[in-house]
Protein backbone atom coordinates (compact mmCIF):
# COMPACT_ATOMS: atom_id res chain seq x y z
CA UNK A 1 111.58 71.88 127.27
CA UNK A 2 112.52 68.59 129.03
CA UNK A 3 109.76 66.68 130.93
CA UNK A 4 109.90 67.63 134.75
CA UNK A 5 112.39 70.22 134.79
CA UNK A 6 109.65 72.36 136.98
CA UNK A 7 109.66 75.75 134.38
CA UNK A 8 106.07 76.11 133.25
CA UNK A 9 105.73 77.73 129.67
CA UNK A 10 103.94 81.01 130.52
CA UNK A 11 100.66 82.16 128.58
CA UNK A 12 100.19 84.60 127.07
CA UNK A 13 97.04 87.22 128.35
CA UNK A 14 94.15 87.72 125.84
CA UNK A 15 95.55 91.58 125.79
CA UNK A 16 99.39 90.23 124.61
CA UNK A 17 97.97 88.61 121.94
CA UNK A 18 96.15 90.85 120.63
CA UNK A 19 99.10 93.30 121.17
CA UNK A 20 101.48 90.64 119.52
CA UNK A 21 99.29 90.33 116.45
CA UNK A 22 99.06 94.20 116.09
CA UNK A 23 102.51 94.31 116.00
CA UNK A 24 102.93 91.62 113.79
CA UNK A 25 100.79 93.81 111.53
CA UNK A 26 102.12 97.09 111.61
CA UNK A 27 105.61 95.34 110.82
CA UNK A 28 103.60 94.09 107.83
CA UNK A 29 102.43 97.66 107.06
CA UNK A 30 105.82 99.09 107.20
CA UNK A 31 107.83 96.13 105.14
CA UNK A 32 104.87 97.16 102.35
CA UNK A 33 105.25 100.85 102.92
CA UNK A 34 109.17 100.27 102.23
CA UNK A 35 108.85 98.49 99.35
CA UNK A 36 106.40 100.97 98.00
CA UNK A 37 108.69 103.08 99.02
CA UNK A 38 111.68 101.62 96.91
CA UNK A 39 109.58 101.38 93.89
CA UNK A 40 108.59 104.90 94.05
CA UNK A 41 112.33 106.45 94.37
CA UNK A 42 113.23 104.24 91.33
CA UNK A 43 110.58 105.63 89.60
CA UNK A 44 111.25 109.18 90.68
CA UNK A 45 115.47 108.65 89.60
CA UNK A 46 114.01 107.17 86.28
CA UNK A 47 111.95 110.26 85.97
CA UNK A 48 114.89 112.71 86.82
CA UNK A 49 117.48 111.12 84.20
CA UNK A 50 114.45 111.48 81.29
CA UNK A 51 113.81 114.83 82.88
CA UNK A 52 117.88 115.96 82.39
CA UNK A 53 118.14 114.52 79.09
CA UNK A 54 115.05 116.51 77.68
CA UNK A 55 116.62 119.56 79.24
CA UNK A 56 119.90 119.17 78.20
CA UNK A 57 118.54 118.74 74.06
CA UNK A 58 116.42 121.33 74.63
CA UNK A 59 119.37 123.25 75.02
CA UNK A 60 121.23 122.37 72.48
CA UNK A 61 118.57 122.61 69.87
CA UNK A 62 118.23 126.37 71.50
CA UNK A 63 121.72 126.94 70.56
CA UNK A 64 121.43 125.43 67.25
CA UNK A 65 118.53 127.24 66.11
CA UNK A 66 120.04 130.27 67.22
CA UNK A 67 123.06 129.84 64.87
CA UNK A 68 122.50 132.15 62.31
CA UNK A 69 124.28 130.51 59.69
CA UNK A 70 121.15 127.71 59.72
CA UNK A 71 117.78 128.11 57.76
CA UNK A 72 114.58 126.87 58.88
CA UNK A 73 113.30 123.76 56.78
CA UNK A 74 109.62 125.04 55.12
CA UNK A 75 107.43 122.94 56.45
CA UNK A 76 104.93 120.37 54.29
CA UNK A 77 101.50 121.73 54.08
């Protein structure tokens, strides 16, 4: 602000700052929450794919070892 141009920077009250700085950290809060947020949901897809794959053997080693044509293998004791 130029020297003598008769605006006066205002100041803040003891109460806006401490309002200012609460907001500053809840934004903080919720840019963490978010992220957390992101990670999670990547997780939770991950988890879904692994989940569908499993399934989807599952059911196809169902149907295979319900073929009657196929013998089980003894097993090593």
């Amino acid at each position: 602000m130029p020297i003598g141009s008769g605006i006066r920077p205002s100041r803040r009250t003891p109460g806006e700052v401490t309002r200012d700085e609460t907001i500053a950290e809840l934004r903080k809060q919720l840019r963490e929450a978010r992220a957390k947020i992101t990670q999670l949901n990547g997780r939770l897809d991950a988890l879904a794919t692994v989940t569908a794959n499993l399934y989807h053997e599952n059911q196809a080693l169902k149907k295979r070892d319900s073929d009657p044509r196929l013998a089980p293998l003894p097993t090593a004791n």
